[in-house]
N, C-alpha and C. Protein backbone atom coordinates (compact mmCIF):
# COMPACT_ATOMS: atom_id res chain seq x y z
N UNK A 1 130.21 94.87 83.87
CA UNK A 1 129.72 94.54 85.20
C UNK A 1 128.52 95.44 85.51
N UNK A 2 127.34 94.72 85.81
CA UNK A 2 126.46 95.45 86.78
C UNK A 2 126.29 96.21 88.05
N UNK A 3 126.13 97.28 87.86
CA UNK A 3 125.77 97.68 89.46
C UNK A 3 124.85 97.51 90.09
N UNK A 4 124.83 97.96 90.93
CA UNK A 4 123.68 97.10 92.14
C UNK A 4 123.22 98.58 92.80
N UNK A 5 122.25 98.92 91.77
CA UNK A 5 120.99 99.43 92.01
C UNK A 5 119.90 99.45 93.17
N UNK A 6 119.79 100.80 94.32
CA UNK A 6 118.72 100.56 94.92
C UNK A 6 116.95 100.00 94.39
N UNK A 7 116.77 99.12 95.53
CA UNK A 7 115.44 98.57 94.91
C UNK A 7 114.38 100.02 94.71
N UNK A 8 113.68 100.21 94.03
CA UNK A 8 112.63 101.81 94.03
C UNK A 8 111.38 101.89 95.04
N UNK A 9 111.34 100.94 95.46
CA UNK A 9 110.15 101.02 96.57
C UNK A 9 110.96 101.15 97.87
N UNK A 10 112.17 100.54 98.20
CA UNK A 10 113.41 100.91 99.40
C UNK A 10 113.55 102.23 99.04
N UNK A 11 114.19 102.84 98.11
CA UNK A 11 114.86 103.92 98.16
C UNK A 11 113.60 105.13 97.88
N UNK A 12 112.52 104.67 97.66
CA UNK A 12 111.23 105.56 98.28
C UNK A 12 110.77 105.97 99.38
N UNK A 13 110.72 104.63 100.43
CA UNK A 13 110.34 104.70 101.79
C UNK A 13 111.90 105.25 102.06
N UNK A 14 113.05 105.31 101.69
CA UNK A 14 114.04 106.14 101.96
C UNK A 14 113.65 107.45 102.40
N UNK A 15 113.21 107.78 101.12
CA UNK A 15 113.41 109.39 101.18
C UNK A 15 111.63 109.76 101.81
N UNK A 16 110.99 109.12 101.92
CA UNK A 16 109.94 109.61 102.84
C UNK A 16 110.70 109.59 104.31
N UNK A 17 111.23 108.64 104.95
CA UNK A 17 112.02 108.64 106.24
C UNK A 17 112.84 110.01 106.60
N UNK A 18 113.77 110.46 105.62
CA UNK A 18 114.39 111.71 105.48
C UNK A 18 113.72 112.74 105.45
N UNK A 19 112.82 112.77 104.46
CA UNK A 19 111.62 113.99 104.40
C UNK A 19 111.23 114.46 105.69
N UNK A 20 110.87 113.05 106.54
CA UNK A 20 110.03 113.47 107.61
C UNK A 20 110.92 114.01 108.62
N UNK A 21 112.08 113.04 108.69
CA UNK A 21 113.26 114.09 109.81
C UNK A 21 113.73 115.22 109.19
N UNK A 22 113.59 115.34 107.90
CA UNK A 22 114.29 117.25 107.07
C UNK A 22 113.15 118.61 107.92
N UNK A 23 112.77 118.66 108.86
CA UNK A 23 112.14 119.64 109.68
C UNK A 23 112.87 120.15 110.75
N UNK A 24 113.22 121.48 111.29
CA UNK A 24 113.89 121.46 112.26
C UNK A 24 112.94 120.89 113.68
N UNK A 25 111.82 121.18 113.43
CA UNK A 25 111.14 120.59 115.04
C UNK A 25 111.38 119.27 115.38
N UNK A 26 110.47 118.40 114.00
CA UNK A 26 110.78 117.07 114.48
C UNK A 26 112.62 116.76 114.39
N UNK A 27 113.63 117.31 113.71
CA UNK A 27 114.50 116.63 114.14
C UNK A 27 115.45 117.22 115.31
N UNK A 28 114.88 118.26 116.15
CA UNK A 28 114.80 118.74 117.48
C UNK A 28 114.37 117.65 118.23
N UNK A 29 113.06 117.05 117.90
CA UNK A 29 112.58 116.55 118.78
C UNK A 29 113.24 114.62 118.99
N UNK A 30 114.05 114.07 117.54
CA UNK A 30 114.10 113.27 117.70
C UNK A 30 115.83 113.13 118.59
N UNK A 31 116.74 114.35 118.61
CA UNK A 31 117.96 114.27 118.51
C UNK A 31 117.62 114.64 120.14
N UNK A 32 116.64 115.54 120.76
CA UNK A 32 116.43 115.14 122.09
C UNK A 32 116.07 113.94 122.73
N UNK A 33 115.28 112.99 122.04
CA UNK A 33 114.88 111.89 122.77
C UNK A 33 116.10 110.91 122.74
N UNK A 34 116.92 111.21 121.63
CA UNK A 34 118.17 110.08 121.13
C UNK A 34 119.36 110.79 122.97
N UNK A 35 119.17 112.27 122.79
CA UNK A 35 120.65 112.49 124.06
C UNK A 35 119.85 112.20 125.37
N UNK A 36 118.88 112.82 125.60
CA UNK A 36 118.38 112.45 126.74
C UNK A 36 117.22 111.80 126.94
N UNK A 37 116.24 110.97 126.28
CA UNK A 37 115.55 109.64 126.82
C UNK A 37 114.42 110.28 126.13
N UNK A 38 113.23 108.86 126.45
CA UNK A 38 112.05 109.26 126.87
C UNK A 38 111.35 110.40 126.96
N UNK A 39 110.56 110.91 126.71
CA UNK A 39 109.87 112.68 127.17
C UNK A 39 108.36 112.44 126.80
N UNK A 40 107.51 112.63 127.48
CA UNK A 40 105.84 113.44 127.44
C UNK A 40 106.09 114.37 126.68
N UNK A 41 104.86 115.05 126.34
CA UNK A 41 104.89 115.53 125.25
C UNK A 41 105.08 117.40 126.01
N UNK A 42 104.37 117.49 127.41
CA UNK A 42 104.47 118.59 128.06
C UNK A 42 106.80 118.57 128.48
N UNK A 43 107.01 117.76 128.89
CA UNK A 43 108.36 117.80 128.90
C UNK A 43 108.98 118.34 127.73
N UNK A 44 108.75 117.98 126.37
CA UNK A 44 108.75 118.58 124.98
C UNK A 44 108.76 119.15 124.54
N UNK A 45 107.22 120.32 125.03
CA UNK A 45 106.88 121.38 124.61
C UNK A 45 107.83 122.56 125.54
N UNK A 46 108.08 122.12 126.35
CA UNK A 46 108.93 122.57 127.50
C UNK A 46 110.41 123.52 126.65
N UNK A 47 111.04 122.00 126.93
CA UNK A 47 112.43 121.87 126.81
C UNK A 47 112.39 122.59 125.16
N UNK A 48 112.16 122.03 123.99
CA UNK A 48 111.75 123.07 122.79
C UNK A 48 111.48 124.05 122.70
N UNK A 49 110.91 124.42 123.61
CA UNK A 49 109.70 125.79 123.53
C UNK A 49 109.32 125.74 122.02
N UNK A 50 108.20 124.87 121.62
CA UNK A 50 106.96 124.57 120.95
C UNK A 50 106.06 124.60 121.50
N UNK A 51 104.77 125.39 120.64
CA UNK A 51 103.59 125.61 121.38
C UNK A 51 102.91 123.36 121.33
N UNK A 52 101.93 123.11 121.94
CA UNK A 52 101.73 121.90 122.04
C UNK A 52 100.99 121.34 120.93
N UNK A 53 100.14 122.25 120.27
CA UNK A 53 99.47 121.73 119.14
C UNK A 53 100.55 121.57 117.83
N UNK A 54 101.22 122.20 117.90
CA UNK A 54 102.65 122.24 116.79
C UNK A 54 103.19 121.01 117.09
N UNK A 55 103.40 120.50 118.38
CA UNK A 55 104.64 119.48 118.82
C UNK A 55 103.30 118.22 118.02
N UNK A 56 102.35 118.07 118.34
CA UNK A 56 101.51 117.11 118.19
C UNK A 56 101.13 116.74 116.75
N UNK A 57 101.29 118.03 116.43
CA UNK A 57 101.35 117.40 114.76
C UNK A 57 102.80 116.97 113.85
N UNK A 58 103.75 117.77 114.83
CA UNK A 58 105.23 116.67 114.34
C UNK A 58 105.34 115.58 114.71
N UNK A 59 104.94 115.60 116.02
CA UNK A 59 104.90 113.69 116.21
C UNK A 59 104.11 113.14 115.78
N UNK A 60 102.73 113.39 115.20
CA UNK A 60 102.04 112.26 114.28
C UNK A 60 102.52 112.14 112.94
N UNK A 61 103.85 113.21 112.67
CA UNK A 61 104.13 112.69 111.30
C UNK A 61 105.48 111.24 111.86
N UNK A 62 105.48 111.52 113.37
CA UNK A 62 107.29 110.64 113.28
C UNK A 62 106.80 109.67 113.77
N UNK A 63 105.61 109.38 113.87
CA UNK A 63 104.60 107.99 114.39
C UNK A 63 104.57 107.46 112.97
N UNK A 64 104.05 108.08 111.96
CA UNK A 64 103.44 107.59 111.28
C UNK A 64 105.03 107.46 110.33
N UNK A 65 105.69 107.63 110.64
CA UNK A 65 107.03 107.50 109.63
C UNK A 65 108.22 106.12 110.38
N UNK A 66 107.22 105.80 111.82
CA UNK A 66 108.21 105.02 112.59
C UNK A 66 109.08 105.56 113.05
N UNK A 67 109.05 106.69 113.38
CA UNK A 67 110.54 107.47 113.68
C UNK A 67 110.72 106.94 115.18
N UNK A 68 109.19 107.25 115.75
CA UNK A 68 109.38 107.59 117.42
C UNK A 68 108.03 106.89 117.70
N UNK A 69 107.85 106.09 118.94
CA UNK A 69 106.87 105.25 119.66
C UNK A 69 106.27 106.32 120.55
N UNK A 70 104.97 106.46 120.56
CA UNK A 70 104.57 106.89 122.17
C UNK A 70 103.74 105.69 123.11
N UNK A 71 104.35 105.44 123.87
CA UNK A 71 103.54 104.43 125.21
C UNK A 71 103.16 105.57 126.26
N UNK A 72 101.76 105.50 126.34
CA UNK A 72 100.87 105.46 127.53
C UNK A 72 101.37 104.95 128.88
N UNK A 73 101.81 106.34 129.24
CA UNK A 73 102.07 106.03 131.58
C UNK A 73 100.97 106.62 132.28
N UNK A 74 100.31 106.18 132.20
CA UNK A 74 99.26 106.83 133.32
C UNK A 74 98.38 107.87 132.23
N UNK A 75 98.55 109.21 132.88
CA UNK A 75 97.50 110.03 131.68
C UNK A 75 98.36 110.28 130.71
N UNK A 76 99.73 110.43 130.59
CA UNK A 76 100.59 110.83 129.98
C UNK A 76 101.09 109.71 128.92
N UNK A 77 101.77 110.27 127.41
CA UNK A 77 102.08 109.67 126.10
C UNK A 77 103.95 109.65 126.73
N UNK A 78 104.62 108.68 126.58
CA UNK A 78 105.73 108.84 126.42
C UNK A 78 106.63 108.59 125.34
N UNK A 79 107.17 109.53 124.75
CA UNK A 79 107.92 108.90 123.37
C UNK A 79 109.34 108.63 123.63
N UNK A 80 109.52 107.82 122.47
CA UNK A 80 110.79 107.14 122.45
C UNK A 80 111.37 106.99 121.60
N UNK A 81 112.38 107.15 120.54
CA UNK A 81 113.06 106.88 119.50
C UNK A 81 112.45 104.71 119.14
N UNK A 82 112.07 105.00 118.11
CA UNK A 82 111.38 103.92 117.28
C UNK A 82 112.28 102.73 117.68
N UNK A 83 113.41 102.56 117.12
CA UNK A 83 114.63 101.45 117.37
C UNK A 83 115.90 101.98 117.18
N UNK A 84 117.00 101.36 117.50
CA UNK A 84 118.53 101.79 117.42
C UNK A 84 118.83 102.37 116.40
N UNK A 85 118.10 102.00 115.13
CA UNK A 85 118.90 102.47 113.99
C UNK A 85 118.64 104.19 113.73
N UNK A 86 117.39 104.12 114.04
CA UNK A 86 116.86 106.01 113.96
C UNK A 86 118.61 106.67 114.77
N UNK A 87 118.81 105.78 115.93
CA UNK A 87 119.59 106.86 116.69
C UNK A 87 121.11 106.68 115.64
N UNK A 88 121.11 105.72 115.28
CA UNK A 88 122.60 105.65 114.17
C UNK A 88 122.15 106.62 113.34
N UNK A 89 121.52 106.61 112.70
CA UNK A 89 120.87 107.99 111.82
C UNK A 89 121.29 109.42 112.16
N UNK A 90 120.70 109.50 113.29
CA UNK A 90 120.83 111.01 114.07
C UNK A 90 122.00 111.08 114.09
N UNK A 91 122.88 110.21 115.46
CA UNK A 91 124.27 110.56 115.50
C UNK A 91 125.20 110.87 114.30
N UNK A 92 125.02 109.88 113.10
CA UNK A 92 125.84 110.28 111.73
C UNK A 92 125.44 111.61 111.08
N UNK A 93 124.02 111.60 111.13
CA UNK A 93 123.34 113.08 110.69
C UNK A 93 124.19 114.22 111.10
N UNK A 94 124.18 114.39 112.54
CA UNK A 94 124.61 115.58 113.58
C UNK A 94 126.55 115.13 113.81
N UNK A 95 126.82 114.26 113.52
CA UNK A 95 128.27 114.36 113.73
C UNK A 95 129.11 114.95 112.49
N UNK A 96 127.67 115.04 111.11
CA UNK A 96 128.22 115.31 109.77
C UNK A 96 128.13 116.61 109.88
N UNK A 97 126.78 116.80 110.12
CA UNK A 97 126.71 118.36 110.30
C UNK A 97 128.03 119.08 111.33
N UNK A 98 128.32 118.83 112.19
CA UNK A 98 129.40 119.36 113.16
C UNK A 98 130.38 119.31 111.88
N UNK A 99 130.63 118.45 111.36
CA UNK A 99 132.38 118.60 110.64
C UNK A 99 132.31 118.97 109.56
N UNK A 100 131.25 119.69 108.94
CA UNK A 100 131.14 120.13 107.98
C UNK A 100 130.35 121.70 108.10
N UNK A 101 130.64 122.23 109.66
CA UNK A 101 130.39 123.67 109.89
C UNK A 101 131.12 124.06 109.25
N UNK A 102 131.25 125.31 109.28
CA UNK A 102 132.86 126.45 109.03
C UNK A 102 133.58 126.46 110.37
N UNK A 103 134.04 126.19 110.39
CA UNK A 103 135.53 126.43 111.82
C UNK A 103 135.60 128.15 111.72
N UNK A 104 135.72 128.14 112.93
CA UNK A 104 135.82 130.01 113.30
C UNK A 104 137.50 129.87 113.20
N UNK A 105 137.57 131.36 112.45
CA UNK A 105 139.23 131.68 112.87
C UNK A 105 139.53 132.38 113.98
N UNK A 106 140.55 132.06 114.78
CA UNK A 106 140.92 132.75 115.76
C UNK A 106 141.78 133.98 115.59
């Protein structure tokens, strides 16, 4: 019997997708927009404490990876987690990481 082999151009754009969330900033920045919404990029730099030219060059990598949308409100960029599945991503990401800490002994 055959197995069923990822296609190599899927399981490429795979691991570029991963690559780009394997950063702690951008995946700071995407696991904030997934719990609490929407954010400008000054809300961002904020809540992170990232200087702004730093935040701006992680989000042109999670633009350019589809991670995260920014729409234009007025003078301000607002980003957003790309589509549902990024946030299935995150949540499995960060619920793996939790259960696979070390448990403190009491």
């Amino acid at each position: 019997m055959k197995t069923m082999l990822p296609d190599p151009v899927a399981l490429e754009r795979a691991v570029d997708l991963l690559s780009c969330m394997a950063h702690p900033v951008r995946l700071a920045v995407l696991v904030r927009l997934l719990r609490a919404g929407p954010a400008n990029v000054s809300t961002l730099c904020h809540e992170l404490d990232v200087e702004q030219s730093a935040l701006s060059h992680h989000l042109r990598h999670l633009r350019n990876a589809r991670l995260v949308v920014g729409e234009r409100v007025g003078k301000n960029v607002v980003y957003r987690l790309h589509d549902a599945h990024i946030g299935c991503i995150l949540e499995d990401t960060m619920d793996h990481a939790d259960e696979s800490a070390p448990k403190e002994r009491s």
